[in-house]
N, C-alpha and C. Protein backbone atom coordinates (compact mmCIF):
# COMPACT_ATOMS: atom_id res chain seq x y z
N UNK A 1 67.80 201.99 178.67
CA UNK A 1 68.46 202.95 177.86
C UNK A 1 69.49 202.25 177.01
N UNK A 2 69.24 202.40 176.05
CA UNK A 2 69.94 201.74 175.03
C UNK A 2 70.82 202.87 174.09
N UNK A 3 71.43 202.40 173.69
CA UNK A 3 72.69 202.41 172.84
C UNK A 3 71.98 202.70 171.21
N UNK A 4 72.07 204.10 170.98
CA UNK A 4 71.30 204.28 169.51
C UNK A 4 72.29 205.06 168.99
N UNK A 5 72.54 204.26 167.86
CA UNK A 5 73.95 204.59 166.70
C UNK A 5 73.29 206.37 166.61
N UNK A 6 74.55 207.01 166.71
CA UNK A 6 74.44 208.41 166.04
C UNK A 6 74.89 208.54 165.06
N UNK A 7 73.97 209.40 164.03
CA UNK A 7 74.50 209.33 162.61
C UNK A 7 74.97 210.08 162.59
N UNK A 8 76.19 209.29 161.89
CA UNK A 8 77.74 210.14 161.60
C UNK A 8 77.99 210.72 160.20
N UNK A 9 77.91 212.14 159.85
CA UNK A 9 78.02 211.98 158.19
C UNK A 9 79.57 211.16 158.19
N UNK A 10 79.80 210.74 156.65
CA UNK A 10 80.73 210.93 156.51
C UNK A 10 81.27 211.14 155.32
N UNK A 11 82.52 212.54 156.17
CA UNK A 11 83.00 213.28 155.07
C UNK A 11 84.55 212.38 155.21
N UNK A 12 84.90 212.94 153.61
CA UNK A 12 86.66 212.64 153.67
C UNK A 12 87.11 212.90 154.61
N UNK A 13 87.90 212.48 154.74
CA UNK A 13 88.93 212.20 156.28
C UNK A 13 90.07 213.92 155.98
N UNK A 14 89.97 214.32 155.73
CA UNK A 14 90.83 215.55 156.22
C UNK A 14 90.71 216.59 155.59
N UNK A 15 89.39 216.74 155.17
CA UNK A 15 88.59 218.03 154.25
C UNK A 15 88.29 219.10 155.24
N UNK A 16 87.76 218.67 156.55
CA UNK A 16 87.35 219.99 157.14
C UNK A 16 88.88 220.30 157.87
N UNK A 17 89.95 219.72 157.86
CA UNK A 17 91.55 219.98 157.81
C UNK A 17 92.20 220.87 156.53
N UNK A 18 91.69 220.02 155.82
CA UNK A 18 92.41 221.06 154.15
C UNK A 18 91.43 222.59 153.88
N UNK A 19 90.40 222.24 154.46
CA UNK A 19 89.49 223.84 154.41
C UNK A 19 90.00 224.61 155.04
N UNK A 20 90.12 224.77 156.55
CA UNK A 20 90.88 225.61 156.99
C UNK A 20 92.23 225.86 157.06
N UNK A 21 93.05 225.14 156.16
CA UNK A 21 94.29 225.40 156.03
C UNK A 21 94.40 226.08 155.14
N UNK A 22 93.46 225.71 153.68
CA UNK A 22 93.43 226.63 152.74
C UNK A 22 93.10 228.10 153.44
N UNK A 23 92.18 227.98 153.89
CA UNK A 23 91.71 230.20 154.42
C UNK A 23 92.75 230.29 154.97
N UNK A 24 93.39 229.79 155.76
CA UNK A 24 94.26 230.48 156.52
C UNK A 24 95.54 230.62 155.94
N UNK A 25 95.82 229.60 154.46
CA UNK A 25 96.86 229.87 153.48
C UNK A 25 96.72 230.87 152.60
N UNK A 26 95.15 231.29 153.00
CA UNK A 26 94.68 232.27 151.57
C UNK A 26 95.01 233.43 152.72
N UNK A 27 94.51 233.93 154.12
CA UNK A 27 94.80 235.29 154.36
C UNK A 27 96.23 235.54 154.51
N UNK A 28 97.05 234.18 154.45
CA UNK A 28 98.37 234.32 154.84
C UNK A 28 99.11 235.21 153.33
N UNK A 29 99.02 234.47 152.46
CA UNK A 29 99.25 234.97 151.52
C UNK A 29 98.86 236.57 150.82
N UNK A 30 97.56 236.88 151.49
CA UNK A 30 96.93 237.94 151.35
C UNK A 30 97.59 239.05 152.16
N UNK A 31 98.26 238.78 153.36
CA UNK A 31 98.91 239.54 154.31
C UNK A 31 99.89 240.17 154.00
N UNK A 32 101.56 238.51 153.04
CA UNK A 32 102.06 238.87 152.63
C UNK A 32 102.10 240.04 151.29
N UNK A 33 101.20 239.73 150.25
CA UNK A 33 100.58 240.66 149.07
C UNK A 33 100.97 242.11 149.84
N UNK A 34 100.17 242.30 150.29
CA UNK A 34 100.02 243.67 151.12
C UNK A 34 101.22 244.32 151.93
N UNK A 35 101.49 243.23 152.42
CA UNK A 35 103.00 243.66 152.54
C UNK A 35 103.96 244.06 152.03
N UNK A 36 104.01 243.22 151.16
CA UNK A 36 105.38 243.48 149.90
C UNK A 36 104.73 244.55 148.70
N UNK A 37 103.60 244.58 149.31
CA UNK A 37 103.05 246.35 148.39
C UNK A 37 103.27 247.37 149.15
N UNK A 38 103.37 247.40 150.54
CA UNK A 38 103.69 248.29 151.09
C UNK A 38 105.17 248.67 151.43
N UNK A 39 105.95 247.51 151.35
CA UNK A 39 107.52 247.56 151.58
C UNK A 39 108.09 248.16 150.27
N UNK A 40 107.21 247.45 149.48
CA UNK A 40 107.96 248.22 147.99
C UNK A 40 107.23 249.76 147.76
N UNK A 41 106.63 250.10 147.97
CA UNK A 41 106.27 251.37 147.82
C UNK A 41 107.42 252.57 149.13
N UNK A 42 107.10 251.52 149.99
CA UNK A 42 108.06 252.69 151.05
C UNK A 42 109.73 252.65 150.37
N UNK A 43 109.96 251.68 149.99
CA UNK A 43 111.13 251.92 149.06
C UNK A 43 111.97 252.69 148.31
N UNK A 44 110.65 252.47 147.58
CA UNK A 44 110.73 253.61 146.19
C UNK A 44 110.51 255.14 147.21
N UNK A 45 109.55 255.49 147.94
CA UNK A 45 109.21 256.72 148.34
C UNK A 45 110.90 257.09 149.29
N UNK A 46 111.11 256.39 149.44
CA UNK A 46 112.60 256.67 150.27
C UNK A 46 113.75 256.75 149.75
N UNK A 47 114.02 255.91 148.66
CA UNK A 47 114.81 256.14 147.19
C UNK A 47 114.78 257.38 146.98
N UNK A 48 113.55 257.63 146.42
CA UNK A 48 113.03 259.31 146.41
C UNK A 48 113.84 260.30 146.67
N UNK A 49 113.68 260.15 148.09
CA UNK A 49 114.01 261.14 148.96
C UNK A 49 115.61 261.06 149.14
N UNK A 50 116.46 259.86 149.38
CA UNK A 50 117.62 260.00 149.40
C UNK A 50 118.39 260.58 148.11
N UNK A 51 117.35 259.99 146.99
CA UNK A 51 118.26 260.74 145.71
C UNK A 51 118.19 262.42 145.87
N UNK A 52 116.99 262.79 146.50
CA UNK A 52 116.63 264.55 146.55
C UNK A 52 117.93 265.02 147.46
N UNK A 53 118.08 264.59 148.47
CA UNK A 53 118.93 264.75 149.55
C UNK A 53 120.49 264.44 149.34
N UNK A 54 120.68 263.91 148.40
CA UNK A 54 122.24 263.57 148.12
C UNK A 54 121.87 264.56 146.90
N UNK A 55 121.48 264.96 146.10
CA UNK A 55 121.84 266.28 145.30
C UNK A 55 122.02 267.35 145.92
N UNK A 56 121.02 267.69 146.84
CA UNK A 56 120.84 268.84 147.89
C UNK A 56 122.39 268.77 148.43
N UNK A 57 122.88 267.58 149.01
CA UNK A 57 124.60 267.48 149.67
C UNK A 57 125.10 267.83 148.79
N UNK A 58 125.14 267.59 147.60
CA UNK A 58 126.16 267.96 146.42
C UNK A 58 125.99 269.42 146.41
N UNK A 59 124.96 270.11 146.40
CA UNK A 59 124.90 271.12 145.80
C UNK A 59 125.86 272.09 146.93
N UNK A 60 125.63 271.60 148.19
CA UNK A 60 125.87 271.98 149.02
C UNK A 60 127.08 272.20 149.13
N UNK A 61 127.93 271.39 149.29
CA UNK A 61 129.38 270.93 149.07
C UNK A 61 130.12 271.80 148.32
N UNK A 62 129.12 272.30 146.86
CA UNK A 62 130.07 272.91 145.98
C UNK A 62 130.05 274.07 146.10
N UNK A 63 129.09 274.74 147.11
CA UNK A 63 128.96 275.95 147.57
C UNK A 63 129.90 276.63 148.46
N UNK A 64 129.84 275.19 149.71
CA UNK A 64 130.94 275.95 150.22
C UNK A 64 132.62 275.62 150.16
N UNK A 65 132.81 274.57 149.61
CA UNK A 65 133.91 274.64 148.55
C UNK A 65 134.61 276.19 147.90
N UNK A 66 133.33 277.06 147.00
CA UNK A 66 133.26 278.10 146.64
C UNK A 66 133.35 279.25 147.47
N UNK A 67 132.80 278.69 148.57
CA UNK A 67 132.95 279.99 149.73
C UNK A 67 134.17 280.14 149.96
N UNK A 68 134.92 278.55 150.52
CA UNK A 68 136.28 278.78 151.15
C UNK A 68 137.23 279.22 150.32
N UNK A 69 136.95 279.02 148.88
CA UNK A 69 138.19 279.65 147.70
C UNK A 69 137.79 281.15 148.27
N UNK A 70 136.20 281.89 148.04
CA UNK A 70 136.61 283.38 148.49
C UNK A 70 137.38 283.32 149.68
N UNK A 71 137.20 283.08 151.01
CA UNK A 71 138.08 283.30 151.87
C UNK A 71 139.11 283.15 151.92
N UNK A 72 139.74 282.31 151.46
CA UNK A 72 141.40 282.22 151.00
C UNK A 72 141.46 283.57 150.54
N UNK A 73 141.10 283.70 149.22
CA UNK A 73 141.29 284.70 148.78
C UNK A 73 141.33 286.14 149.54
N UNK A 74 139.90 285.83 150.37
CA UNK A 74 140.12 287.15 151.12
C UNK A 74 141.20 287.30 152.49
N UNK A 75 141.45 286.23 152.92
CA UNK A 75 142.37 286.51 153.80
C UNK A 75 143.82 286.50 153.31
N UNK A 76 143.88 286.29 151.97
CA UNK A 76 145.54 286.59 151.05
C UNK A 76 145.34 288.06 151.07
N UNK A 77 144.31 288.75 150.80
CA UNK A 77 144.08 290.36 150.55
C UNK A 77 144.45 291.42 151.97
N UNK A 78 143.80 290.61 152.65
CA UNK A 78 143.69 290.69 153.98
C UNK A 78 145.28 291.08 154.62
N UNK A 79 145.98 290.10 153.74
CA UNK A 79 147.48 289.49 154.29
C UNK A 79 148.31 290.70 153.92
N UNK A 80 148.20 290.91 152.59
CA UNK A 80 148.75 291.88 151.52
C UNK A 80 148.39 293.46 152.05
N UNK A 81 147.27 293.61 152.89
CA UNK A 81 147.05 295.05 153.04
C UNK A 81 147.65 295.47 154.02
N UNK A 82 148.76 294.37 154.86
CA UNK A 82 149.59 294.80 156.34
C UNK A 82 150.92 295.23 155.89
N UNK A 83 151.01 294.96 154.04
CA UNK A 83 152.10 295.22 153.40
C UNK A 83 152.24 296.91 152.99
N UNK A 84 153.08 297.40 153.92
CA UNK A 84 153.36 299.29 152.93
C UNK A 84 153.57 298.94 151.40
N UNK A 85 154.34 298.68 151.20
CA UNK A 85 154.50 298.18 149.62
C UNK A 85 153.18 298.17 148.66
N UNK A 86 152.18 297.53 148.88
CA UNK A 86 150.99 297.07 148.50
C UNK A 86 149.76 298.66 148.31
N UNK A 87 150.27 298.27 149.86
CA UNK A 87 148.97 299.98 150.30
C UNK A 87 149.57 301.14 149.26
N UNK A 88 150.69 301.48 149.21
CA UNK A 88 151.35 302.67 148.38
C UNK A 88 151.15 302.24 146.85
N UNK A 89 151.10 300.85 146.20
CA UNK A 89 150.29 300.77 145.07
C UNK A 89 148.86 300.65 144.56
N UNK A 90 148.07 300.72 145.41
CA UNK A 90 147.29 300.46 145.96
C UNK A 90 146.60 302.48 145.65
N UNK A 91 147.38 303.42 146.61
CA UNK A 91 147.30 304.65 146.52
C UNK A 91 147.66 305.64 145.20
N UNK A 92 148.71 305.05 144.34
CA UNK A 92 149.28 305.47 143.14
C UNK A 92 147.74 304.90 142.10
N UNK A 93 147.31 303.74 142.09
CA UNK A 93 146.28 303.57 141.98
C UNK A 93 145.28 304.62 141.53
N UNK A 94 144.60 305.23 142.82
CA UNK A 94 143.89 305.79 143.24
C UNK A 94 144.55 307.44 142.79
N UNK A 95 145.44 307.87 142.60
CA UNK A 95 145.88 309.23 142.09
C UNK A 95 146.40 309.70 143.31
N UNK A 96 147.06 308.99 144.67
CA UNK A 96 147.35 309.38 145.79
C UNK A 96 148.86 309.18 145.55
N UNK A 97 149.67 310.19 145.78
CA UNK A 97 151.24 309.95 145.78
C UNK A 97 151.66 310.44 147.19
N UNK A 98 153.33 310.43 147.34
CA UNK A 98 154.17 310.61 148.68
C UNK A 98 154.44 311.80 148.16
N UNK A 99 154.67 312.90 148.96
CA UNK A 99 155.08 314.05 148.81
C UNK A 99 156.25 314.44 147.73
N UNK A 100 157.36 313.23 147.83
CA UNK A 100 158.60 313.16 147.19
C UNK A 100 158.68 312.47 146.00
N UNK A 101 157.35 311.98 145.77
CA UNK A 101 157.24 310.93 144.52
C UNK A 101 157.08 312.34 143.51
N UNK A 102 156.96 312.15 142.25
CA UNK A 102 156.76 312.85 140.66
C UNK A 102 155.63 311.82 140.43
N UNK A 103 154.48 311.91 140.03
CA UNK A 103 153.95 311.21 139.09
C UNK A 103 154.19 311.45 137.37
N UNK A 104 154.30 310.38 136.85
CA UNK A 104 154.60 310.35 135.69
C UNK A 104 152.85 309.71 134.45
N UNK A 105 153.11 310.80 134.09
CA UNK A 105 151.77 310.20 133.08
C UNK A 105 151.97 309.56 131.90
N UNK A 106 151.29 308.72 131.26
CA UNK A 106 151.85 308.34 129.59
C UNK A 106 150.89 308.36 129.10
N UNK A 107 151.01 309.43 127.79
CA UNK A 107 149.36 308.99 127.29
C UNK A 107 149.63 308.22 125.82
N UNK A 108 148.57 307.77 125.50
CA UNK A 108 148.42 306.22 124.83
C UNK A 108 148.13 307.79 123.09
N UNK A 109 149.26 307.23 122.62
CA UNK A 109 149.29 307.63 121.09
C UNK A 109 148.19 307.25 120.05
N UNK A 110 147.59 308.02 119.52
CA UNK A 110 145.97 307.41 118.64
C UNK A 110 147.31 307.15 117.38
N UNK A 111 148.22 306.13 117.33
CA UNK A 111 148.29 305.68 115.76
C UNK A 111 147.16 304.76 115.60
């Protein structure tokens, strides 16, 4: 039994090295692609939404901003109606007098 040379091709010394580094530089790159298409899209879609949502706060804000001016207001009214003073103008108003009052009328002169 003898010793019979096996034929060896021969290729460049680090081609079937640079082949698979290339595919595997190509899906790498392909991965990233896809990635940074998907990061940038979720981005923007979330941008989106925070700009919708910070108007929605604004709008919000100025509402009840608006509310609490009525309530002030209504609890100044509120405040004012524990006043006799108030209530009795309030009734003169309305054509309601005190027994001892005179109402006095003025009527408006057509010059």
């Amino acid at each position: 039994m003898g010793k019979t040379p096996m034929s060896k091709s021969k290729a460049p010394a680090g081609q079937g090295k640079s082949a698979g580094a290339k595919r595997r530089l190509m899906l790498w790159m392909t991965f990233m692609v896809v990635f940074m298409i998907w990061a940038g899209y979720t981005f923007l879609v979330q941008t989106a939404q925070i700009s919708d949502k910070s108007s929605h706060l604004a709008a919000q804000q100025s509402s009840k901003e608006e509310t609490l001016k009525k309530l002030d207001q209504l609890k100044y009214e509120v405040s004012r109606l524990k006043d006799p003073e108030y209530i009795g103008q309030l009734a003169r108003k309305k054509g309601y007098y005190l027994p001892e009052e005179t109402p006095i009328q003025v009527e408006d002169s057509g010059n």
